[in-house]
Protein backbone atom coordinates (compact mmCIF):
# COMPACT_ATOMS: atom_id res chain seq x y z
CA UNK A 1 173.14 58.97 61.55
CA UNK A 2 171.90 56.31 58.93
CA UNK A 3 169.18 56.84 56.49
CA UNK A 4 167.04 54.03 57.97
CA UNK A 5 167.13 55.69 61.86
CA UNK A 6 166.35 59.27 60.36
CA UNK A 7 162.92 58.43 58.93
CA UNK A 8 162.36 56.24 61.83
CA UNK A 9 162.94 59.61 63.97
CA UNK A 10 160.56 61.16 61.30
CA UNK A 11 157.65 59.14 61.35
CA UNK A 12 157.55 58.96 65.24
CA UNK A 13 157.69 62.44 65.22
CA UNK A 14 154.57 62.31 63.11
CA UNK A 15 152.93 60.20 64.90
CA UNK A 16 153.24 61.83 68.07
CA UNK A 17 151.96 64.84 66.41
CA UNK A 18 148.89 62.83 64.97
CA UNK A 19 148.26 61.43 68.58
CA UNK A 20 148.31 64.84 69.84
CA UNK A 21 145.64 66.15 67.31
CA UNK A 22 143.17 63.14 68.25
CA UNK A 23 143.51 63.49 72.14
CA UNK A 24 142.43 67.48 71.56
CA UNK A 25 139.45 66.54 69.79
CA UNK A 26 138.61 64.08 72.37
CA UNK A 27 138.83 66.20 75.15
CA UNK A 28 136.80 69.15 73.06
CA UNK A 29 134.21 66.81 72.03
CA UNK A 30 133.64 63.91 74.34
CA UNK A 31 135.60 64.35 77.19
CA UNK A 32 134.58 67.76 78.41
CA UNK A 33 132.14 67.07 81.28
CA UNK A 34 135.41 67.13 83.69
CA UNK A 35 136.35 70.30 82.55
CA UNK A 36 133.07 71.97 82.66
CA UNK A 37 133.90 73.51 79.27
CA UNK A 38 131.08 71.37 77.09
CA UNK A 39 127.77 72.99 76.41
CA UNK A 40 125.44 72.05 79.09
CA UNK A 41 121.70 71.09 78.69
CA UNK A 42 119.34 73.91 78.94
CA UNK A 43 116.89 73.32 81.75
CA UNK A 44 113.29 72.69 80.94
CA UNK A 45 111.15 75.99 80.98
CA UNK A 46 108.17 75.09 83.53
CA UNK A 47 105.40 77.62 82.85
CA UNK A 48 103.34 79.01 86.23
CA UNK A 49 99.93 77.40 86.66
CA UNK A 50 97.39 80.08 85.55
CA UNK A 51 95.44 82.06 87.58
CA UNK A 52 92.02 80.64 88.61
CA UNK A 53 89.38 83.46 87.91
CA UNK A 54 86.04 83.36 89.66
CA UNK A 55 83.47 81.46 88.47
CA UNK A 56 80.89 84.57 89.02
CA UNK A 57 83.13 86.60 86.62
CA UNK A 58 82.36 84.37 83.65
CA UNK A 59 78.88 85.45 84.22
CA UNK A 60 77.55 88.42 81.29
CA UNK A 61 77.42 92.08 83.43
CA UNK A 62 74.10 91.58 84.44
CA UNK A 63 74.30 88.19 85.37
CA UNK A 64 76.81 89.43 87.93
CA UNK A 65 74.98 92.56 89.00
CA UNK A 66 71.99 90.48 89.84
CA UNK A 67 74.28 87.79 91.62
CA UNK A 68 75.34 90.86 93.34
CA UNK A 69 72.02 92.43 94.44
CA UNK A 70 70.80 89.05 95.99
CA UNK A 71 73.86 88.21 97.69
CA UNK A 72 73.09 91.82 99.21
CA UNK A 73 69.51 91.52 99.79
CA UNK A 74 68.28 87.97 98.65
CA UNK A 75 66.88 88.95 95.64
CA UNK A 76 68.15 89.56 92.37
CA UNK A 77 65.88 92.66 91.35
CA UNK A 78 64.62 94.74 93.71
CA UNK A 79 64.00 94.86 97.66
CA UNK A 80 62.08 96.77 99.96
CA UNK A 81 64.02 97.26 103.83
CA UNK A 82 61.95 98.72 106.46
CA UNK A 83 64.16 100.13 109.17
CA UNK A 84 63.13 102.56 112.63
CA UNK A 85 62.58 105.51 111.04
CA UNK A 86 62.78 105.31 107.32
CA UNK A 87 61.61 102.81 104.70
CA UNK A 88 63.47 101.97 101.25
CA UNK A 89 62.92 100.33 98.18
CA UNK A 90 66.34 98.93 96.33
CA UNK A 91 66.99 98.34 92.93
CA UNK A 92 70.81 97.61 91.73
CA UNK A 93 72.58 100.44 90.04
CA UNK A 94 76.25 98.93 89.38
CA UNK A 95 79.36 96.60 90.35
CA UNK A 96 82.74 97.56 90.53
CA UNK A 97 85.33 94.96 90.75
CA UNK A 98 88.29 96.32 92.72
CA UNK A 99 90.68 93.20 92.41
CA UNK A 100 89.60 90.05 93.84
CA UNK A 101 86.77 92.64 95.17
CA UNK A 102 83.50 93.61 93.99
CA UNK A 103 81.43 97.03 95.11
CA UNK A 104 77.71 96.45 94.71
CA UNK A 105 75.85 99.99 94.13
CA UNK A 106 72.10 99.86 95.14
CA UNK A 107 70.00 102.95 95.02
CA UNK A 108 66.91 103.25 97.46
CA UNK A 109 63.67 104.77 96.78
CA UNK A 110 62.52 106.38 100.87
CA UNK A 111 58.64 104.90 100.31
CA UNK A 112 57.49 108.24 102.32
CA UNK A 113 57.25 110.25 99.70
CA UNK A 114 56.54 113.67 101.63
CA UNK A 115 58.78 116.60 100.28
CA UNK A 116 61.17 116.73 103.16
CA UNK A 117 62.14 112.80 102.96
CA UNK A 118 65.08 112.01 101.06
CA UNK A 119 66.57 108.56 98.83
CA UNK A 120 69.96 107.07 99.39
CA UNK A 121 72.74 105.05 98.37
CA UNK A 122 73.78 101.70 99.52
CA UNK A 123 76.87 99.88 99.08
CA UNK A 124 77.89 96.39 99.76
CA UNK A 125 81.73 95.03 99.97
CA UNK A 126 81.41 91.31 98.46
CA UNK A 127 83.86 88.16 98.12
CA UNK A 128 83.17 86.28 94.72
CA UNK A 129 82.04 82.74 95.92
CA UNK A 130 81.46 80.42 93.47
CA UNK A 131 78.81 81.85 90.51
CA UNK A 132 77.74 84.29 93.39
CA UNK A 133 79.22 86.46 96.12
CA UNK A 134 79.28 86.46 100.34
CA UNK A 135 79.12 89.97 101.57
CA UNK A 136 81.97 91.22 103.87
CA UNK A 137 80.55 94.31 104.34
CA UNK A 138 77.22 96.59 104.27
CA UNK A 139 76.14 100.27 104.40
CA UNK A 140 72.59 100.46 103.26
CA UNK A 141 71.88 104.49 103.85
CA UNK A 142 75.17 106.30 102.83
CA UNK A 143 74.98 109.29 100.59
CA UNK A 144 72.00 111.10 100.03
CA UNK A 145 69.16 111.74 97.41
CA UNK A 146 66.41 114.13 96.19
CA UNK A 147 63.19 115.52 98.08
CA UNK A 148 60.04 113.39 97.77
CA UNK A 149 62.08 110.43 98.95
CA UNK A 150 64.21 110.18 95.21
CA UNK A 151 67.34 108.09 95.01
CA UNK A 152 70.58 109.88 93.56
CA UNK A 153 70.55 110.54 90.10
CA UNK A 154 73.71 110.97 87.63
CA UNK A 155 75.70 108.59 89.44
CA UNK A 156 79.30 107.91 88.39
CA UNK A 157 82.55 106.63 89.14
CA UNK A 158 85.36 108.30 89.51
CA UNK A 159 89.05 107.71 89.55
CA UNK A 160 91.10 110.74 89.44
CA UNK A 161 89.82 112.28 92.98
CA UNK A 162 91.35 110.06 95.51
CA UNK A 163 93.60 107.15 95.84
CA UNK A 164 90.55 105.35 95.35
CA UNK A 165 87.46 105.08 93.39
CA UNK A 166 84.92 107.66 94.20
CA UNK A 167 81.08 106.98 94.10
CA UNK A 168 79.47 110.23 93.25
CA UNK A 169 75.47 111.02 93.40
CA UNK A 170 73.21 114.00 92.93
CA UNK A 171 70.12 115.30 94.18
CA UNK A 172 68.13 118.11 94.72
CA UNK A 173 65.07 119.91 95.68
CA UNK A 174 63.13 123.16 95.68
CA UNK A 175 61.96 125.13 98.23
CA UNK A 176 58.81 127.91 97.70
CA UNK A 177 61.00 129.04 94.63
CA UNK A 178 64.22 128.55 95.67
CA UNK A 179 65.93 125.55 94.11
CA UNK A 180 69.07 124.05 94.49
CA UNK A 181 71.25 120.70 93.80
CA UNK A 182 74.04 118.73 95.65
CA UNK A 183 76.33 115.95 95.34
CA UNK A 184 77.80 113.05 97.70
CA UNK A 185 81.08 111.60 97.01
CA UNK A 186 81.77 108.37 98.54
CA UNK A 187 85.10 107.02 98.69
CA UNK A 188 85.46 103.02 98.43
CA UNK A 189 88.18 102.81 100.57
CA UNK A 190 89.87 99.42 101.34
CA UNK A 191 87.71 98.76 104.83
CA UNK A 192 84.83 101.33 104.40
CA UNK A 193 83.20 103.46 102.20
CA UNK A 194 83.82 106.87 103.33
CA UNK A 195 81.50 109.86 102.74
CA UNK A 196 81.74 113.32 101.78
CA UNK A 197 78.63 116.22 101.40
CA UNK A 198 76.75 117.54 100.41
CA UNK A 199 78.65 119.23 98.19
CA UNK A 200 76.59 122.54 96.78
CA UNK A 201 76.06 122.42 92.81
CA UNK A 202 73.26 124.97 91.62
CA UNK A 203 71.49 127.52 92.78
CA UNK A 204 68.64 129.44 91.68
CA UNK A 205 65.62 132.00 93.39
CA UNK A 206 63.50 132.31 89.97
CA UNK A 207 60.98 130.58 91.69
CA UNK A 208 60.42 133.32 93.87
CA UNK A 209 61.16 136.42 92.01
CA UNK A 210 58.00 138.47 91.81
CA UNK A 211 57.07 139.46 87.96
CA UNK A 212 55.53 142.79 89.01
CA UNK A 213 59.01 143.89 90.95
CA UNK A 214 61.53 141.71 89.48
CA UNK A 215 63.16 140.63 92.84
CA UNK A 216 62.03 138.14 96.23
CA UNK A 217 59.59 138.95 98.63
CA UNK A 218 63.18 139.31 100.54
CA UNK A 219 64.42 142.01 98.14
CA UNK A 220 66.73 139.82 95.85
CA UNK A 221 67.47 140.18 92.60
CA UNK A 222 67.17 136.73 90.47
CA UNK A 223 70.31 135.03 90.68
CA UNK A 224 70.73 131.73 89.30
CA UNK A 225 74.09 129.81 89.56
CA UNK A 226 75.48 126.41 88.31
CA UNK A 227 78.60 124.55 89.49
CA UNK A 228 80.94 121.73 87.75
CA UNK A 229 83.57 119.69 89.60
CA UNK A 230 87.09 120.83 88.04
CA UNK A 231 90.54 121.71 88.41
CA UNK A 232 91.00 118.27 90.47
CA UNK A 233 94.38 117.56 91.84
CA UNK A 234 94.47 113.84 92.88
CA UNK A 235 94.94 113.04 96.70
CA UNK A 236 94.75 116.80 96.93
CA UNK A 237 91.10 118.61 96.24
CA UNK A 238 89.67 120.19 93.65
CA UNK A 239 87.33 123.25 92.80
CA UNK A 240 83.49 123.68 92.34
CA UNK A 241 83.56 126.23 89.52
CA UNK A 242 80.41 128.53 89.36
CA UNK A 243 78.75 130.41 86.17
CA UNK A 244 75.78 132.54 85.79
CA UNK A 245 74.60 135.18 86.91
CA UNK A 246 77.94 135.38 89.45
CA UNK A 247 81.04 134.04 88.78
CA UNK A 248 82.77 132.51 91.81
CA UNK A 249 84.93 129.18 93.16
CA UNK A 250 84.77 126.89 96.06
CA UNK A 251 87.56 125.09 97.08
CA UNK A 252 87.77 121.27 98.87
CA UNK A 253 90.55 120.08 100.22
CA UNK A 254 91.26 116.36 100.73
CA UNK A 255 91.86 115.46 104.36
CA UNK A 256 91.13 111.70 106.04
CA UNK A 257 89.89 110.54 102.90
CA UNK A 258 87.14 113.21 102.72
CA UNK A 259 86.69 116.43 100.70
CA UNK A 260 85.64 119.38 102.66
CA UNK A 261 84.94 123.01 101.54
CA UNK A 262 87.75 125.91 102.90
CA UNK A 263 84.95 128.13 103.54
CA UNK A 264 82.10 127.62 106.35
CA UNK A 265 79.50 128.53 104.03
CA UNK A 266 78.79 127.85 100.51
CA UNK A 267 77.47 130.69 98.44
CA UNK A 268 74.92 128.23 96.55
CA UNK A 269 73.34 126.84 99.44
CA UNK A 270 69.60 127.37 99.52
């Protein structure tokens, strides 16, 4: 082979290699689409629309509690409600949003104020509407108060007693020496409030001890007891746990959303 044919074997060996080379980079660079091996655009993150909140809830606490109240009983304060047998006088206590719900909790004043009559406890299930709310549900007299017609005092909510949140009240009375105190629990269940009580919580017969004997007309020593709500096992029960002069327990179990005592009788019962 001549000199002249072997670098013309040479340089089209080179350039075959060179062409090579370029149609690589073409195929890595421009001419991957076909291939599916060049970097794709990433897709345009859309963000979900926000959630429209209530225009009620943009109202200050008591804004919304009086919204509440006169949704409940058209006005935003106070309202008297004269029924068959007993007559009340409302003033709002609190509102608990549960979700998209709101509890209204109205205490009522019984306008008879003879010793046996007794307050209550309303609530109202309501559907924010606009800056106000539509009821969906009323119980005006659940729960029970005091003697001489007072509304529940110490009233509280609480969450670790049931599946849901738990409305409790107290009230009490005394009886020619004998006092004694109870509370209501009412359970906001998802259709209904649901009531439990009274539940027993003191107990005392001071009033009637006689200083010159030291016991009751009956023979009793004084005996004075107070209770507190522990030992609470969620969905379950829980304890009223006595101190004072005796020392003693009452169990409640939780069955169909209410709490009732194991025992027939409670020991602090006047």
């Amino acid at each position: 082979m001549g000199r002249s044919r072997l670098i013309a074997v040479a340089l089209g060996a080179f350039l075959l290699g060179a062409l090579t080379v370029c149609l690589v980079l073409l195929i890595r660079g421009g001419g991957g689409s076909e291939t599916g091996n060049a970097a794709q655009p990433t897709p345009r993150q859309v963000a979900a629309p926000p959630a429209v909140m209530p225009a009620v809830k943009a109202l200050p606490s008591a804004g919304q509690l009086a919204a509440a109240f006169a949704a409940a009983f058209g006005r935003p304060d106070s309202a008297r409600i004269d029924g068959d047998d007993h007559s009340y006088r409302y003033r709002p206590e609190r509102l608990i949003w549960m979700g998209e719900r709101a509890v209204l909790i109205s205490l009522g004043t019984n306008v008879e104020d003879f010793h046996a009559a007794s307050g209550t406890m309303a609530v109202h299930y309501l559907a924010p509407e606009g800056t106000g709310f539509r009821v969906t549900g009323a119980w005006p007299e659940i729960g029970g108060g005091g003697t001489f017609g007072a509304a529940p005092h110490h009233v509280a909510v609480n969450r670790s007693l049931s599946p849901y949140p738990v409305i409790s009240g107290e009230g009490g009375g005394t009886w020619q020496g004998y006092t004694c105190s109870w509370a209501y629990l009412i359970e906001l269940g998802p259709d209904r409030p649901i009531e439990s009580g009274p539940i027993p919580l003191s107990y005392t017969n001071a009033g009637a001890v006689l200083p010159e004997t030291g016991r009751t007309m009956g023979g009793d020593l004084e005996r004075t007891v107070e209770g507190r709500i522990g030992n609470i096992r969620r969905g379950r029960g829980f304890d009223v746990i006595f101190t004072g002069t005796e020392r003693f327990i009452e169990h409640y179990d939780y069955r169909g959303n209410r709490f009732a005592r194991n025992t027939p009788e409670s020991r602090a019962v006047c």
